[in-house]
PDB file of N, CA and C in Angstrom:
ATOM      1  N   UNK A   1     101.737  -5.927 -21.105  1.00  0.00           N
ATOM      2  CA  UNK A   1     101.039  -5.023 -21.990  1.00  0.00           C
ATOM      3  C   UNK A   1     100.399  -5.774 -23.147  1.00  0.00           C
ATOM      4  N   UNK A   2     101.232  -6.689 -23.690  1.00  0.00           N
ATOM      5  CA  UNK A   2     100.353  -7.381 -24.960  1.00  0.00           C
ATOM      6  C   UNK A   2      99.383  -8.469 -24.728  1.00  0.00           C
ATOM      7  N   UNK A   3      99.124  -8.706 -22.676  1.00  0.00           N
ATOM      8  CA  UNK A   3      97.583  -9.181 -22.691  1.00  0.00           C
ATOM      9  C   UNK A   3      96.817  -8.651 -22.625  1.00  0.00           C
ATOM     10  N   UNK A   4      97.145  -6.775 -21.913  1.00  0.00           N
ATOM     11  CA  UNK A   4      96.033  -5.881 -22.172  1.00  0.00           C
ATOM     12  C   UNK A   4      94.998  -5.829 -23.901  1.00  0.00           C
ATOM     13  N   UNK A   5      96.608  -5.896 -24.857  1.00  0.00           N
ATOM     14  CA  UNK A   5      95.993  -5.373 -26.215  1.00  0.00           C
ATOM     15  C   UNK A   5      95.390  -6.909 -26.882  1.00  0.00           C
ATOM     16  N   UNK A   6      95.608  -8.142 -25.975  1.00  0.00           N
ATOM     17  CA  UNK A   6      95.306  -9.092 -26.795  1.00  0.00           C
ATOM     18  C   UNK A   6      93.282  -9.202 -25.797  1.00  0.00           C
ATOM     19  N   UNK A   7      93.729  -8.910 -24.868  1.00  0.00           N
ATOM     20  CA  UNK A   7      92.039  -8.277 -24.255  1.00  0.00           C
ATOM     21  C   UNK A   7      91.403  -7.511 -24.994  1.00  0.00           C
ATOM     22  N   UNK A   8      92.148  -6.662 -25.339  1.00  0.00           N
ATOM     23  CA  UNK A   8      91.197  -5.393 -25.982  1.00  0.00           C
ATOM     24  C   UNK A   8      90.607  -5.737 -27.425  1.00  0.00           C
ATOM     25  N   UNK A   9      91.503  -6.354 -27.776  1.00  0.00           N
ATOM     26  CA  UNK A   9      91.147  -7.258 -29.357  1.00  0.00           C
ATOM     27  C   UNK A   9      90.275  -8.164 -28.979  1.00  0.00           C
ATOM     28  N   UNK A  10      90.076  -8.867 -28.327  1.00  0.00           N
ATOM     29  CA  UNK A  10      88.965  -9.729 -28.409  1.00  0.00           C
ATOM     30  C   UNK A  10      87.618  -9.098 -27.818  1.00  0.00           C
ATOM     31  N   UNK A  11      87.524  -7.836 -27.024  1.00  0.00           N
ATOM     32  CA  UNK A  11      86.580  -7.329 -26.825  1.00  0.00           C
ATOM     33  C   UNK A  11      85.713  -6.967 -28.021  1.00  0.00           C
ATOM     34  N   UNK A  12      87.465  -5.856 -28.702  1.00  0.00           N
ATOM     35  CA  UNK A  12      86.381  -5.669 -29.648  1.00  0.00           C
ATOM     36  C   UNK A  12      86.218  -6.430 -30.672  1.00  0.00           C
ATOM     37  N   UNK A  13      86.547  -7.661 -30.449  1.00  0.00           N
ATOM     38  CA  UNK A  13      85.738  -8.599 -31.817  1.00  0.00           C
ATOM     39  C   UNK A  13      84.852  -9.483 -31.425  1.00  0.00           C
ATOM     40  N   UNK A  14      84.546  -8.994 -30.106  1.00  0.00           N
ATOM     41  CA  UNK A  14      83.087  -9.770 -29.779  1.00  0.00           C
ATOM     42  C   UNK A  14      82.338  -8.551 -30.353  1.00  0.00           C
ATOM     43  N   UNK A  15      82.583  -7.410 -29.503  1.00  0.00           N
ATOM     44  CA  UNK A  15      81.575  -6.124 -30.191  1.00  0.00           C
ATOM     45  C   UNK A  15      81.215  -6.383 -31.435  1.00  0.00           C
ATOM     46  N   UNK A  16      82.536  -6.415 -32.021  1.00  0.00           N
ATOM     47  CA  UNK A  16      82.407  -6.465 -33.647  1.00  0.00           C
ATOM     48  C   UNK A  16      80.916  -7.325 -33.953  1.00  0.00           C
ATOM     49  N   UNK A  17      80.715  -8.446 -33.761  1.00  0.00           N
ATOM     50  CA  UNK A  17      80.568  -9.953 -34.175  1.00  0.00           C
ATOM     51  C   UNK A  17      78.722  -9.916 -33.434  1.00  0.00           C
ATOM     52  N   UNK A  18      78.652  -8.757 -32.165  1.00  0.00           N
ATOM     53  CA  UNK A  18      77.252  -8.345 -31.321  1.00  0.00           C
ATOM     54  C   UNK A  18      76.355  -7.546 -32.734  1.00  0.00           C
ATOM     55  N   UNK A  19      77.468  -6.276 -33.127  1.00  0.00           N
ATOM     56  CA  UNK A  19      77.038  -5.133 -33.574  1.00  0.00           C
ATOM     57  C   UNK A  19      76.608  -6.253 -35.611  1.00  0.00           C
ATOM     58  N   UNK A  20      77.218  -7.038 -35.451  1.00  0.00           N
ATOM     59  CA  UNK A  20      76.696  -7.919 -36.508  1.00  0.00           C
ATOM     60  C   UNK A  20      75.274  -8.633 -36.608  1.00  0.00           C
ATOM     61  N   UNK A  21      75.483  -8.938 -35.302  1.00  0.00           N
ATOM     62  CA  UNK A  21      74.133  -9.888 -34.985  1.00  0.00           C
ATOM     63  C   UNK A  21      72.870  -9.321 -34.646  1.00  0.00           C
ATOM     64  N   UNK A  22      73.211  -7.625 -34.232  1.00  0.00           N
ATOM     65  CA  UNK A  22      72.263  -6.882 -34.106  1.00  0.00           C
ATOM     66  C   UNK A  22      71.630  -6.442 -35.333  1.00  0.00           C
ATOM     67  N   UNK A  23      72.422  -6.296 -36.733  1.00  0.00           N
ATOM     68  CA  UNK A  23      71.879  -6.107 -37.626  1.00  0.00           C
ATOM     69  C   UNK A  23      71.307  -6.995 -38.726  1.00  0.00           C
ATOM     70  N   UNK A  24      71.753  -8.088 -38.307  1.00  0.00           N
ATOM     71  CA  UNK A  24      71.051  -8.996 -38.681  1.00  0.00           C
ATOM     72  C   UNK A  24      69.473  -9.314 -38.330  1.00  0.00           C
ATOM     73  N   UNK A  25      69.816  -8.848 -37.192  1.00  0.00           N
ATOM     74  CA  UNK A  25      68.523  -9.663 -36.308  1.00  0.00           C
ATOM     75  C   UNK A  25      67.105  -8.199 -37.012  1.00  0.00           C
ATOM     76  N   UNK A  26      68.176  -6.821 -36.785  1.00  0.00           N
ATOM     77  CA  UNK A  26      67.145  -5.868 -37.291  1.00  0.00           C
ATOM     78  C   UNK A  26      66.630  -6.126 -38.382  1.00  0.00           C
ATOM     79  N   UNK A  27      67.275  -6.811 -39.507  1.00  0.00           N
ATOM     80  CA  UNK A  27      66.742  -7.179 -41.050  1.00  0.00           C
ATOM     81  C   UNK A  27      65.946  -8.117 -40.844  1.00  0.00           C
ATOM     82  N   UNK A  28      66.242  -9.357 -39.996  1.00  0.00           N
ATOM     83  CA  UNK A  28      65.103 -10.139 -39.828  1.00  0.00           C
ATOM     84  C   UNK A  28      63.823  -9.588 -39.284  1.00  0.00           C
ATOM     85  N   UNK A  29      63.890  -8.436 -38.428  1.00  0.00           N
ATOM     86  CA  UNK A  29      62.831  -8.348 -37.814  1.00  0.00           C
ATOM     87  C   UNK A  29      61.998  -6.766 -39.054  1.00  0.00           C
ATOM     88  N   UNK A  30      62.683  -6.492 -39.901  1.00  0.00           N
ATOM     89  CA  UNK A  30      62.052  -6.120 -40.988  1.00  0.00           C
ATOM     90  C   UNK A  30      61.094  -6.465 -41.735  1.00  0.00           C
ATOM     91  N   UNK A  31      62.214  -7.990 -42.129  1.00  0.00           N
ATOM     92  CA  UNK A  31      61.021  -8.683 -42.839  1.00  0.00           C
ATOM     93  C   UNK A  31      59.582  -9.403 -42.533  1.00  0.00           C
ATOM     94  N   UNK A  32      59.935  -9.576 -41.115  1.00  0.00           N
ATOM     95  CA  UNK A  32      59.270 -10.263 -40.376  1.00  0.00           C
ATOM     96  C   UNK A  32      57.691  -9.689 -40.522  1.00  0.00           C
ATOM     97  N   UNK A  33      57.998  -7.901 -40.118  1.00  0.00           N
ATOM     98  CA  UNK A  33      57.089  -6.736 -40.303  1.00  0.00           C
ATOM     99  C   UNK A  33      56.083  -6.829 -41.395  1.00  0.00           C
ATOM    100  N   UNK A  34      57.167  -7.026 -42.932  1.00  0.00           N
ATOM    101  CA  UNK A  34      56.280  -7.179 -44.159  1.00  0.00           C
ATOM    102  C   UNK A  34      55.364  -8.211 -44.045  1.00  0.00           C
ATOM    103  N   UNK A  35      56.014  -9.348 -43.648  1.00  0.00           N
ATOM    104  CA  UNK A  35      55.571 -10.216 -43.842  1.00  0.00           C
ATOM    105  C   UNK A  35      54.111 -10.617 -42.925  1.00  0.00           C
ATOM    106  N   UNK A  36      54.006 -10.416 -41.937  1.00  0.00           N
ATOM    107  CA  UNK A  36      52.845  -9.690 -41.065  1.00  0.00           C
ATOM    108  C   UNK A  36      52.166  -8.481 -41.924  1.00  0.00           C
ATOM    109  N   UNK A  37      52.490  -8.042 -42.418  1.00  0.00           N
ATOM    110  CA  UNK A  37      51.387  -7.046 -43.487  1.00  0.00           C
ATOM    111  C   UNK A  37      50.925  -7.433 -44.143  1.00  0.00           C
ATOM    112  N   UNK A  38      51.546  -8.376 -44.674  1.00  0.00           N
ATOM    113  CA  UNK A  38      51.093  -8.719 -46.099  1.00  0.00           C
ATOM    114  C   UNK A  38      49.874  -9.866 -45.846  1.00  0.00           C
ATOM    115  N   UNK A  39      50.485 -10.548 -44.464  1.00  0.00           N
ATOM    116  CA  UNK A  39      49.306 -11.373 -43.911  1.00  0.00           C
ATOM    117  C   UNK A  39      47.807 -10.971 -43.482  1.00  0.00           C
ATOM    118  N   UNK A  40      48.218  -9.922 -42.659  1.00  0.00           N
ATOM    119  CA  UNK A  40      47.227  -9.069 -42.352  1.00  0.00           C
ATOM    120  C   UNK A  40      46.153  -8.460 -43.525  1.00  0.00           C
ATOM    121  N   UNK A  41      46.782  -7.861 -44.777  1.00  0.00           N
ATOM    122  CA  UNK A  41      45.986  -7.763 -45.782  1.00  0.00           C
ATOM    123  C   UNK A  41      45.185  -8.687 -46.413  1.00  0.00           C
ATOM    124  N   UNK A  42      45.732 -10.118 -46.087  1.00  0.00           N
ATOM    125  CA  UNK A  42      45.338 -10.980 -47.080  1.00  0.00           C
ATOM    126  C   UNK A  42      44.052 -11.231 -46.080  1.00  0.00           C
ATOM    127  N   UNK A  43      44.134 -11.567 -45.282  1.00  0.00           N
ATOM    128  CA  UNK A  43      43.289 -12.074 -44.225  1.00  0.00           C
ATOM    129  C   UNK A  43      41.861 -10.967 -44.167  1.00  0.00           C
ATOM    130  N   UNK A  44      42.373  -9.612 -44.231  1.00  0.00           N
ATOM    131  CA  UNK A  44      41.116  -8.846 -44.328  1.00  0.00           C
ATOM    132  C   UNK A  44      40.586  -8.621 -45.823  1.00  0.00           C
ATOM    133  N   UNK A  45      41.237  -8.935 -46.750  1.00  0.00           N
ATOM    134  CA  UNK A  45      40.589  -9.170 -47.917  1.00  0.00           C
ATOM    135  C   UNK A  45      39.503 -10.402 -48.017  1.00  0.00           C
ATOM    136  N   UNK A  46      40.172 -11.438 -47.773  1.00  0.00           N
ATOM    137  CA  UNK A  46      39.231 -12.764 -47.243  1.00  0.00           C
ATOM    138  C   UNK A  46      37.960 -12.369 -46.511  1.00  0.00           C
ATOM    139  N   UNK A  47      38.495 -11.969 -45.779  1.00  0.00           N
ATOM    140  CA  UNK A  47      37.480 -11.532 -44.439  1.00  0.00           C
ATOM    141  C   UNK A  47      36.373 -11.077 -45.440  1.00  0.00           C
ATOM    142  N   UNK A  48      36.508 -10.122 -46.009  1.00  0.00           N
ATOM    143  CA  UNK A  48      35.447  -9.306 -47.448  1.00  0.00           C
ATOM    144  C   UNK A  48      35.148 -10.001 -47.882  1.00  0.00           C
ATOM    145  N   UNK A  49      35.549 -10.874 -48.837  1.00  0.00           N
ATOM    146  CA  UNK A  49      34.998 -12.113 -49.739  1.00  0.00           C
ATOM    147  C   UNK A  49      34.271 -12.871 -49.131  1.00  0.00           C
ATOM    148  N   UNK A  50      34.606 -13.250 -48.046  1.00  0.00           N
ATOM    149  CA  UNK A  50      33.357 -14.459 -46.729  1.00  0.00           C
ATOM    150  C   UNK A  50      32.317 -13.807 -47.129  1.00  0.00           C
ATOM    151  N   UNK A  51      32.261 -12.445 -46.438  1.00  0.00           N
ATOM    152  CA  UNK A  51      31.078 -11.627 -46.038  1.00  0.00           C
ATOM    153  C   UNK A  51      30.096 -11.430 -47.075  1.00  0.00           C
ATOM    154  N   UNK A  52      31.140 -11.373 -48.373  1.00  0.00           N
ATOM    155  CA  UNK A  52      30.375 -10.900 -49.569  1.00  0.00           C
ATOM    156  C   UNK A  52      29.611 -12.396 -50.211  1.00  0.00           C
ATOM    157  N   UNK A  53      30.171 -13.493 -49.943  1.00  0.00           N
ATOM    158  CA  UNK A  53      29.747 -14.431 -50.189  1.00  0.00           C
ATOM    159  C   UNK A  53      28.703 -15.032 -48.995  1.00  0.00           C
ATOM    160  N   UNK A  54      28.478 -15.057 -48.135  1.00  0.00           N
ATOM    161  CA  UNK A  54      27.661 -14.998 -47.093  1.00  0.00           C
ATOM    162  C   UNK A  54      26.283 -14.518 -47.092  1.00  0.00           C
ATOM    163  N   UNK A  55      26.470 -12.815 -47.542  1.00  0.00           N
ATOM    164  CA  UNK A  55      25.519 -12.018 -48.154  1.00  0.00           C
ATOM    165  C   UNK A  55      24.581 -12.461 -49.582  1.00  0.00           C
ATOM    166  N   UNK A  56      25.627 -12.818 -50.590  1.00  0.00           N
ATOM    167  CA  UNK A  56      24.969 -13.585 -51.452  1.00  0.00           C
ATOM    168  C   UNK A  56      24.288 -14.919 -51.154  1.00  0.00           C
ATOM    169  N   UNK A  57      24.778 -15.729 -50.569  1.00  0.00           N
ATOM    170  CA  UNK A  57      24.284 -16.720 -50.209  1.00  0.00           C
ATOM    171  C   UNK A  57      23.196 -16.730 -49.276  1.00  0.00           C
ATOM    172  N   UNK A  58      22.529 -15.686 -49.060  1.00  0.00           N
ATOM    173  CA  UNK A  58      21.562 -15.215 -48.021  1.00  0.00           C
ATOM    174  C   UNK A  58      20.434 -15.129 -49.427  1.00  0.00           C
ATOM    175  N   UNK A  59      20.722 -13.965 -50.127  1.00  0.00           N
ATOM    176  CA  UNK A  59      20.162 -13.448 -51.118  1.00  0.00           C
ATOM    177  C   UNK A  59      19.514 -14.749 -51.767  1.00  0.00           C
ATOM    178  N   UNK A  60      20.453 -15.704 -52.523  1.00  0.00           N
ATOM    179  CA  UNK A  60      20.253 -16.530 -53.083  1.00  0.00           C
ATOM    180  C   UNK A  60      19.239 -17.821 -52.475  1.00  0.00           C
ATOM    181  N   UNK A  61      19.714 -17.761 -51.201  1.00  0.00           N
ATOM    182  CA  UNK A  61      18.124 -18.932 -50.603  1.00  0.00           C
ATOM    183  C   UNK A  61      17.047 -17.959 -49.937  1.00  0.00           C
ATOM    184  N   UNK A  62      16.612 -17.133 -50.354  1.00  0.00           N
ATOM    185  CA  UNK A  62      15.462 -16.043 -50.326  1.00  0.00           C
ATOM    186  C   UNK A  62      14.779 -15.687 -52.047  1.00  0.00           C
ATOM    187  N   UNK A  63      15.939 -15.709 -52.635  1.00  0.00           N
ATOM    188  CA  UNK A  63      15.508 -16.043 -53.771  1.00  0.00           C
ATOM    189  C   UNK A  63      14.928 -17.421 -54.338  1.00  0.00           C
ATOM    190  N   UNK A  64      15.363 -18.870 -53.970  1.00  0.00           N
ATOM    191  CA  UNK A  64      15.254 -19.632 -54.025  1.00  0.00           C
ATOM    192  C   UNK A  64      13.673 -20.212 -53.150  1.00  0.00           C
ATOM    193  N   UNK A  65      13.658 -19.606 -52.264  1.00  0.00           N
ATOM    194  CA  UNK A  65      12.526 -19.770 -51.486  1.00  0.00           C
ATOM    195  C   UNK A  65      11.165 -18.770 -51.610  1.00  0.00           C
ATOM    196  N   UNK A  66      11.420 -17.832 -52.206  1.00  0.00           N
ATOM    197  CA  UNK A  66      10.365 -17.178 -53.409  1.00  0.00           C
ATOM    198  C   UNK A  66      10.216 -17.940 -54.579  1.00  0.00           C
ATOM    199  N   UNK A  67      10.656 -18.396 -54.819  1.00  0.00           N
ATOM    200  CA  UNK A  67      10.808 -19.538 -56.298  1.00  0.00           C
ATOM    201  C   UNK A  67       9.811 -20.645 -56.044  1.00  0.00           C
ATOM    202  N   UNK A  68       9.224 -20.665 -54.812  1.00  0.00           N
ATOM    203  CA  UNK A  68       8.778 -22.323 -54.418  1.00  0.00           C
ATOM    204  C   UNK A  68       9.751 -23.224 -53.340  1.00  0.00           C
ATOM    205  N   UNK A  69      10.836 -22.702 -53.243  1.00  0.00           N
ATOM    206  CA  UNK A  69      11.864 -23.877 -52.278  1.00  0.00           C
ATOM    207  C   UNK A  69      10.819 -23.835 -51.070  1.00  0.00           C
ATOM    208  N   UNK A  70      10.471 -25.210 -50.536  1.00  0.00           N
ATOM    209  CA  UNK A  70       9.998 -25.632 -49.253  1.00  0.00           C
ATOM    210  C   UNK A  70      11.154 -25.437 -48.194  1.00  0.00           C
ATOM    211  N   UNK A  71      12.055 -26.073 -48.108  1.00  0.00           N
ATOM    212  CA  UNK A  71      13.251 -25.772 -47.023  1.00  0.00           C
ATOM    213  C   UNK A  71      13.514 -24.407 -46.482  1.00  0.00           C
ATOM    214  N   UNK A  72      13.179 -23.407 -47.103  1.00  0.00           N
ATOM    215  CA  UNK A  72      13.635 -21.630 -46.402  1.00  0.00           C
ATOM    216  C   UNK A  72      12.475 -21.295 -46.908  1.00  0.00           C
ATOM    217  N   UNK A  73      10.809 -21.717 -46.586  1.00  0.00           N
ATOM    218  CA  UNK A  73       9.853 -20.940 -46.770  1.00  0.00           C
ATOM    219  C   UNK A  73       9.487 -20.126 -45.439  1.00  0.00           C
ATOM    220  N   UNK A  74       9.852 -20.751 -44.294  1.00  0.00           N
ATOM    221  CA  UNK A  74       9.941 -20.384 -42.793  1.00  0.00           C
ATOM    222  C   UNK A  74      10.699 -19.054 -42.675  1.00  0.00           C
ATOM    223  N   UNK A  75      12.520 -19.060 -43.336  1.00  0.00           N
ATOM    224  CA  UNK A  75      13.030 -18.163 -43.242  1.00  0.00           C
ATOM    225  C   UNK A  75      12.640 -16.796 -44.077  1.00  0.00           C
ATOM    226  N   UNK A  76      11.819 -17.425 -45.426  1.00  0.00           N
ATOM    227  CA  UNK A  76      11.729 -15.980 -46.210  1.00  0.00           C
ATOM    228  C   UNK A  76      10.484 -15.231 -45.149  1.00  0.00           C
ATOM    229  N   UNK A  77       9.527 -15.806 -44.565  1.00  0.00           N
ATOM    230  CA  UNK A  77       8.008 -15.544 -44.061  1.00  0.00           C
ATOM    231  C   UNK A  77       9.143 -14.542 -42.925  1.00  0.00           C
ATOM    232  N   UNK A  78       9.871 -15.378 -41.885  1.00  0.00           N
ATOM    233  CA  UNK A  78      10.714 -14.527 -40.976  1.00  0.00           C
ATOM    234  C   UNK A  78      11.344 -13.248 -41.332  1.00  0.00           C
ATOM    235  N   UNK A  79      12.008 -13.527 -42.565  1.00  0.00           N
ATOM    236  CA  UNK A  79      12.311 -12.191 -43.356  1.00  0.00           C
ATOM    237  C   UNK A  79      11.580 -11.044 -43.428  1.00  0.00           C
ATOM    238  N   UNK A  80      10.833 -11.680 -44.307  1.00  0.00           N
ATOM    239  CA  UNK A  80       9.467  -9.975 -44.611  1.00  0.00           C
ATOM    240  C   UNK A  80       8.688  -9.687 -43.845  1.00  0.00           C
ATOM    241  N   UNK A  81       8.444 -10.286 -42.623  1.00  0.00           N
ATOM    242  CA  UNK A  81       8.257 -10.159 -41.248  1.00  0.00           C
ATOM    243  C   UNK A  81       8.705  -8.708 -40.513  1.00  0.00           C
ATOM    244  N   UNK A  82      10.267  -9.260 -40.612  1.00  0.00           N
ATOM    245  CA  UNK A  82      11.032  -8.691 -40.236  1.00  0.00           C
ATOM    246  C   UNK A  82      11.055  -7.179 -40.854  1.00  0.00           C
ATOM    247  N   UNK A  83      11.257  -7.169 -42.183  1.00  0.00           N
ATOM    248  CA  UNK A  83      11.191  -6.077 -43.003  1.00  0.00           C
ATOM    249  C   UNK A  83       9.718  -5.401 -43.051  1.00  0.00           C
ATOM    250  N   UNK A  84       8.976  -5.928 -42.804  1.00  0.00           N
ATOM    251  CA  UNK A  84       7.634  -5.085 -42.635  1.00  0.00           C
ATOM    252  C   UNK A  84       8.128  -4.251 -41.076  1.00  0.00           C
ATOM    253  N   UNK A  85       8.003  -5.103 -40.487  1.00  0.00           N
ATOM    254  CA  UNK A  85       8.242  -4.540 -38.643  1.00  0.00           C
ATOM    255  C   UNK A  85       9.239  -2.904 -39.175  1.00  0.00           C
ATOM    256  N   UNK A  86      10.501  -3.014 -39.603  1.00  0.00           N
ATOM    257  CA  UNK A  86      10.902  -1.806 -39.721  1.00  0.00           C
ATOM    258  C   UNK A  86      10.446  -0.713 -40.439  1.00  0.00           C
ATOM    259  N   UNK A  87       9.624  -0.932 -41.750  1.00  0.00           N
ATOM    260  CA  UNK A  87       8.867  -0.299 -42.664  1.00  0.00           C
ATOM    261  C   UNK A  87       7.811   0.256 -41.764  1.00  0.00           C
ATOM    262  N   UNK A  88       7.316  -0.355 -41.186  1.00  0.00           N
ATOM    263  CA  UNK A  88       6.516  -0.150 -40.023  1.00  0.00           C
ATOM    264  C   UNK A  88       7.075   1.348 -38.819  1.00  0.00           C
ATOM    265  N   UNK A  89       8.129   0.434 -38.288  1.00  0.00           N
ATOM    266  CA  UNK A  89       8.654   1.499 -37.454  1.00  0.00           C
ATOM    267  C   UNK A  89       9.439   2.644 -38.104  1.00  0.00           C
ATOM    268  N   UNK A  90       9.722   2.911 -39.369  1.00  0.00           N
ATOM    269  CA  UNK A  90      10.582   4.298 -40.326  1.00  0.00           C
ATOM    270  C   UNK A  90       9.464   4.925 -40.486  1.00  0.00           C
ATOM    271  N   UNK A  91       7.938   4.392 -40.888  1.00  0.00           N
ATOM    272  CA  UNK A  91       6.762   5.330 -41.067  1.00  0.00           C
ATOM    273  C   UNK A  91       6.494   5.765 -39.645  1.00  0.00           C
ATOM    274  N   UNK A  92       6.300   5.322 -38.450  1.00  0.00           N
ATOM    275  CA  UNK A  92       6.396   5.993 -37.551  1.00  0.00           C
ATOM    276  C   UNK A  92       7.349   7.137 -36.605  1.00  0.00           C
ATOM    277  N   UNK A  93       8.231   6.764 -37.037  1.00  0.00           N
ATOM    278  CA  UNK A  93       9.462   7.733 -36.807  1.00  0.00           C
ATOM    279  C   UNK A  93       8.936   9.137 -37.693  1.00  0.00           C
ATOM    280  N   UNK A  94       8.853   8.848 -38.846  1.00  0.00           N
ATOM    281  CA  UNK A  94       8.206  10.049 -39.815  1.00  0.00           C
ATOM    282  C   UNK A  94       7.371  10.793 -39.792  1.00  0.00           C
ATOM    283  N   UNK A  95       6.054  10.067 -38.838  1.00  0.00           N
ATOM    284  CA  UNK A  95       4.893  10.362 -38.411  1.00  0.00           C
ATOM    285  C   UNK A  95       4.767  11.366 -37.697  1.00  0.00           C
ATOM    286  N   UNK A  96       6.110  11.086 -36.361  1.00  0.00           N
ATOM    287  CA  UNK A  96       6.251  11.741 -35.260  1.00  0.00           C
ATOM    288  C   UNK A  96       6.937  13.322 -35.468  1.00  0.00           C
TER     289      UNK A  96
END
């Protein structure tokens, strides 16, 4: 009888020692969660700032190339090109 109860004791102090490791592992995988959020936010904030800086930096050598810059006189001509063509096609849409 007292290898049954010395069985049963060590069962349940493996249980014990599982039901430990399970909650451990759940807290790790908590943080884990935040911590993936918090990444995720940062990364799409960035993501914004590129874009917004990208955008400016568009602005700024169009500006620069109205100014006289030789290097993006090609791209501004492509530009208002471009922007005529749709000015173009919104008055026709309107037309119709």
């Amino acid at each position: 009888m007292s290898e049954i109860a010395e069985i049963i004791n060590s069962v349940e102090n493996r249980i014990a020692k599982l039901f430990n490791k399970i909650n451990s592992l759940e807290q790790g995988s908590v943080s884990v969660k935040e911590e993936l959020d918090r990444s995720v936010a940062m990364i799409q904030k960035q993501s914004d700032e590129i874009a917004a800086l990208k955008s400016e930096c568009d602005s700024l050598k169009m500006a620069n190339s109205l100014l006289g810059g030789e290097e993006n006189k090609r791209d501004t001509k492509l530009k208002i090109n471009s922007l005529i063509r749709e000015i173009d096609y919104c008055i026709a849409q309107l037309s119709d």
